[in-house]
C-alpha atoms as a PDB file:
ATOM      1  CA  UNK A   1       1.052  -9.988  -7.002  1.00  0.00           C
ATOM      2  CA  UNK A   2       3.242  -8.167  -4.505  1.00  0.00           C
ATOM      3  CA  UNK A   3       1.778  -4.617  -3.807  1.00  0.00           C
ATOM      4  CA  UNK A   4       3.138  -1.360  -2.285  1.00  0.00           C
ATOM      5  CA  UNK A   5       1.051   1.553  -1.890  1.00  0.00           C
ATOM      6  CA  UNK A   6       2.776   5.079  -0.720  1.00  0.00           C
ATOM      7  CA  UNK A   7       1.124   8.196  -0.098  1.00  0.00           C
ATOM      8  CA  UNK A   8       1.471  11.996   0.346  1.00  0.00           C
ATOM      9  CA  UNK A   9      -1.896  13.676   0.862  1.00  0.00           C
ATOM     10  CA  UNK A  10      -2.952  16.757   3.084  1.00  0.00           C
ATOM     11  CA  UNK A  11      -3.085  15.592   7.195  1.00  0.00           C
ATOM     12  CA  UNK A  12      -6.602  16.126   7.438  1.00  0.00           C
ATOM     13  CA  UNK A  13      -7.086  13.185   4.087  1.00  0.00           C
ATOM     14  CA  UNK A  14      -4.527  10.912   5.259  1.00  0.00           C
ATOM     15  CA  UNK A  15      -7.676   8.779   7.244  1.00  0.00           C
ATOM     16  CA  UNK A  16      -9.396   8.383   3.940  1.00  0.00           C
ATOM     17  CA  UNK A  17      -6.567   6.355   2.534  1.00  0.00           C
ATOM     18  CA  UNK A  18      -4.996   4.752   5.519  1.00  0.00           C
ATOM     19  CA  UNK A  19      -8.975   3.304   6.118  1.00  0.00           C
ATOM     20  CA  UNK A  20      -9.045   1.853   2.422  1.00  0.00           C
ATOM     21  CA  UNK A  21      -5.515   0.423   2.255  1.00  0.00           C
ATOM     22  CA  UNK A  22      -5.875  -1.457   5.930  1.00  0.00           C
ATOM     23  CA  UNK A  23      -8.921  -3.068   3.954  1.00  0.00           C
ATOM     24  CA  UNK A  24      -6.544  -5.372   2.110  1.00  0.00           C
ATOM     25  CA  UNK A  25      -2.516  -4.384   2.877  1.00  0.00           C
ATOM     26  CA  UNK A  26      -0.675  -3.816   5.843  1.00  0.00           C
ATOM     27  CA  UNK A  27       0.318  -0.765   7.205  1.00  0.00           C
ATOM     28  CA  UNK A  28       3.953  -0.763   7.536  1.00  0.00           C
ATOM     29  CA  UNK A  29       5.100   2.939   8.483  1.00  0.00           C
ATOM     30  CA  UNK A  30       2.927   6.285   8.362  1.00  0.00           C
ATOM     31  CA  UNK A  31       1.812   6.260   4.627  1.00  0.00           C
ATOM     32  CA  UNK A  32       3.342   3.096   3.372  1.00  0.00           C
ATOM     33  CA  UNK A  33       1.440  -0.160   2.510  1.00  0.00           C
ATOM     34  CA  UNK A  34       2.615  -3.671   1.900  1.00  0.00           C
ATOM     35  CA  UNK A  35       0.413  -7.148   0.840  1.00  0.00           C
ATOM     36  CA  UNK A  36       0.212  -9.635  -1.445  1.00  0.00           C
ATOM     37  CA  UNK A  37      -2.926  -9.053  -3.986  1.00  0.00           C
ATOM     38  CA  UNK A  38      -4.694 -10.857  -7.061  1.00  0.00           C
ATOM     39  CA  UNK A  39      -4.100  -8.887 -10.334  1.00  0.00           C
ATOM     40  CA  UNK A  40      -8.648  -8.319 -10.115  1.00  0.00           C
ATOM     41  CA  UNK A  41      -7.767  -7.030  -6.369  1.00  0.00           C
ATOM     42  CA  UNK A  42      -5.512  -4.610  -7.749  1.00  0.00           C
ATOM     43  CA  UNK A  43      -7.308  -2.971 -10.482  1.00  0.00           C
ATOM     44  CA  UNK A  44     -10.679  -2.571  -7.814  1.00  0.00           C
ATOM     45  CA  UNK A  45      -8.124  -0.665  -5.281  1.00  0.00           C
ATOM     46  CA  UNK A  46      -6.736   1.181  -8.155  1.00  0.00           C
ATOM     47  CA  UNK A  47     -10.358   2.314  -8.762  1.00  0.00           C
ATOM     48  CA  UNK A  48     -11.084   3.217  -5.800  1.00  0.00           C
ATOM     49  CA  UNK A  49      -7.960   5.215  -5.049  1.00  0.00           C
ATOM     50  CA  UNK A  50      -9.241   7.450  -8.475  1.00  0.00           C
ATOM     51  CA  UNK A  51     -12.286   7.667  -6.733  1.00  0.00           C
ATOM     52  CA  UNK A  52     -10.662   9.413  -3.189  1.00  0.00           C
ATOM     53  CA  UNK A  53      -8.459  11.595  -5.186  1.00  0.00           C
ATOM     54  CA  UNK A  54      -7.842  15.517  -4.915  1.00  0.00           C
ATOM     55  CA  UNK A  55      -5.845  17.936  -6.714  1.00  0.00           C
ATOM     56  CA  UNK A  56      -3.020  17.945  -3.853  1.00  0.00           C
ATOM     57  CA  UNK A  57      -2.996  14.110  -2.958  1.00  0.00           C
ATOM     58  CA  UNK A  58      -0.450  12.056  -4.572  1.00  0.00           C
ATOM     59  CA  UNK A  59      -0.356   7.927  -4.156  1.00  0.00           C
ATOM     60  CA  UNK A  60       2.105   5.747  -5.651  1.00  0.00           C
ATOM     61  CA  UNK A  61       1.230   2.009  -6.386  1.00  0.00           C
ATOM     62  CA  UNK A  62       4.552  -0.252  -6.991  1.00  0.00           C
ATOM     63  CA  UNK A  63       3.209  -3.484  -8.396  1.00  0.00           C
ATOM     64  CA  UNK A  64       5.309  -7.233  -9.352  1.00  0.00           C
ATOM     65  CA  UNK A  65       4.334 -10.017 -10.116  1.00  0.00           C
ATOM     66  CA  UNK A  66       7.601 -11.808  -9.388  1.00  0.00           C
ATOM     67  CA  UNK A  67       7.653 -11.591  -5.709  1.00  0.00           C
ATOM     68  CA  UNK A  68      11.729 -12.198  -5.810  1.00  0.00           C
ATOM     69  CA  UNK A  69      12.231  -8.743  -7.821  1.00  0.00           C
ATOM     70  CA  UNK A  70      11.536  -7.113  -4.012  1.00  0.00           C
ATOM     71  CA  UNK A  71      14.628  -7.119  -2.096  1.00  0.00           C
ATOM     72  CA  UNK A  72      13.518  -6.252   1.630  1.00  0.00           C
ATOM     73  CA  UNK A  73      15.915  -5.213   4.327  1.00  0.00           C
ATOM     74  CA  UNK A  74      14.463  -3.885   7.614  1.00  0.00           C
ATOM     75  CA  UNK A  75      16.147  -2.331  10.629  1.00  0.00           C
ATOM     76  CA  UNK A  76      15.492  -1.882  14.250  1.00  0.00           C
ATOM     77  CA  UNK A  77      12.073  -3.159  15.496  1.00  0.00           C
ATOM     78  CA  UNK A  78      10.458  -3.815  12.236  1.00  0.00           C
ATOM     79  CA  UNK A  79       9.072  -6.836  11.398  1.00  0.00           C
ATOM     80  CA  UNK A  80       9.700  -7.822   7.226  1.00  0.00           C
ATOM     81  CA  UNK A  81       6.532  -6.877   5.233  1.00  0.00           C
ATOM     82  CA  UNK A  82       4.278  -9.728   4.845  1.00  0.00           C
ATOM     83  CA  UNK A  83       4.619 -11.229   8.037  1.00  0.00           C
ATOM     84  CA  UNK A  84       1.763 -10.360   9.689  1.00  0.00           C
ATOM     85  CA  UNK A  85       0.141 -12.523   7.307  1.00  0.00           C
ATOM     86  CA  UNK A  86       1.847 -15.998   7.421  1.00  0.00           C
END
Protein backbone atom coordinates (compact mmCIF):
# COMPACT_ATOMS: atom_id res chain seq x y z
CA UNK A 1 0.00 0.00 0.00
CA UNK A 2 1.40 3.33 -1.12
CA UNK A 3 1.41 5.84 1.87
CA UNK A 4 1.69 9.66 2.23
CA UNK A 5 1.71 11.25 5.46
CA UNK A 6 1.51 15.34 5.65
CA UNK A 7 1.60 17.38 8.59
CA UNK A 8 0.93 20.82 10.15
CA UNK A 9 1.66 20.86 13.88
CA UNK A 10 3.14 23.68 16.21
CA UNK A 11 7.35 24.03 15.54
CA UNK A 12 8.17 22.96 18.84
CA UNK A 13 5.90 19.19 17.97
CA UNK A 14 7.08 18.86 14.57
CA UNK A 15 10.18 16.34 16.14
CA UNK A 16 7.53 14.13 17.61
CA UNK A 17 6.17 13.26 14.22
CA UNK A 18 9.08 13.65 11.91
CA UNK A 19 10.86 10.85 14.62
CA UNK A 20 7.79 8.38 14.15
CA UNK A 21 7.28 8.74 10.38
CA UNK A 22 11.31 8.26 9.58
CA UNK A 23 10.52 4.89 11.52
CA UNK A 24 8.91 3.44 8.41
CA UNK A 25 8.53 6.33 5.37
CA UNK A 26 10.79 8.63 3.91
CA UNK A 27 11.04 12.06 4.49
CA UNK A 28 10.60 13.81 1.32
CA UNK A 29 10.26 17.71 2.11
CA UNK A 30 9.70 19.45 5.66
CA UNK A 31 6.42 17.67 6.80
CA UNK A 32 5.77 15.33 3.97
CA UNK A 33 6.23 11.49 4.05
CA UNK A 34 6.35 8.91 1.32
CA UNK A 35 6.75 4.69 1.57
CA UNK A 36 5.31 1.78 0.62
CA UNK A 37 3.41 -0.01 3.76
CA UNK A 38 1.37 -3.34 4.56
CA UNK A 39 -2.36 -2.54 5.18
CA UNK A 40 -1.36 -4.05 9.40
CA UNK A 41 1.63 -1.33 9.08
CA UNK A 42 -0.78 1.22 8.39
CA UNK A 43 -3.42 0.85 10.90
CA UNK A 44 -0.32 0.55 13.89
CA UNK A 45 1.02 4.13 12.49
CA UNK A 46 -2.46 5.32 12.34
CA UNK A 47 -2.59 4.42 16.08
CA UNK A 48 0.11 5.83 17.00
CA UNK A 49 -0.37 9.14 15.25
CA UNK A 50 -3.93 9.26 17.64
CA UNK A 51 -1.71 8.65 20.30
CA UNK A 52 0.82 12.01 19.57
CA UNK A 53 -2.11 14.14 18.84
CA UNK A 54 -3.03 17.75 20.24
CA UNK A 55 -5.79 20.05 19.79
CA UNK A 56 -3.69 22.30 17.20
CA UNK A 57 -1.82 19.44 15.24
CA UNK A 58 -3.32 18.35 12.10
CA UNK A 59 -1.84 15.12 9.95
CA UNK A 60 -3.17 13.93 6.81
CA UNK A 61 -2.68 10.20 5.75
CA UNK A 62 -3.33 9.63 1.78
CA UNK A 63 -3.50 5.88 1.42
CA UNK A 64 -3.83 3.41 -2.21
CA UNK A 65 -3.60 0.42 -2.70
CA UNK A 66 -3.12 0.66 -6.46
CA UNK A 67 0.27 2.10 -6.58
CA UNK A 68 -0.50 3.40 -10.42
CA UNK A 69 -3.43 5.81 -9.04
CA UNK A 70 -0.14 8.12 -7.82
CA UNK A 71 1.02 10.16 -10.60
CA UNK A 72 4.53 11.62 -9.40
CA UNK A 73 6.29 14.47 -11.10
CA UNK A 74 9.32 16.01 -9.35
CA UNK A 75 11.39 19.07 -10.19
CA UNK A 76 14.82 20.36 -9.58
CA UNK A 77 17.04 18.18 -7.31
CA UNK A 78 14.49 15.81 -6.07
CA UNK A 79 14.80 12.41 -6.32
CA UNK A 80 11.01 10.48 -7.15
CA UNK A 81 9.54 9.16 -3.83
CA UNK A 82 10.40 5.65 -3.27
CA UNK A 83 13.74 5.64 -4.47
CA UNK A 84 15.65 5.62 -1.64
CA UNK A 85 14.33 2.30 -1.19
CA UNK A 86 15.01 0.23 -4.39
Amino acid sequence: MQVIVVYDVPADRTHIYRKLLRRQLEHLQNSVFFGELTKGQVTALKQDLKKKLDADDEVVVFESTNPASFEVTTYGDADDPGSRFT
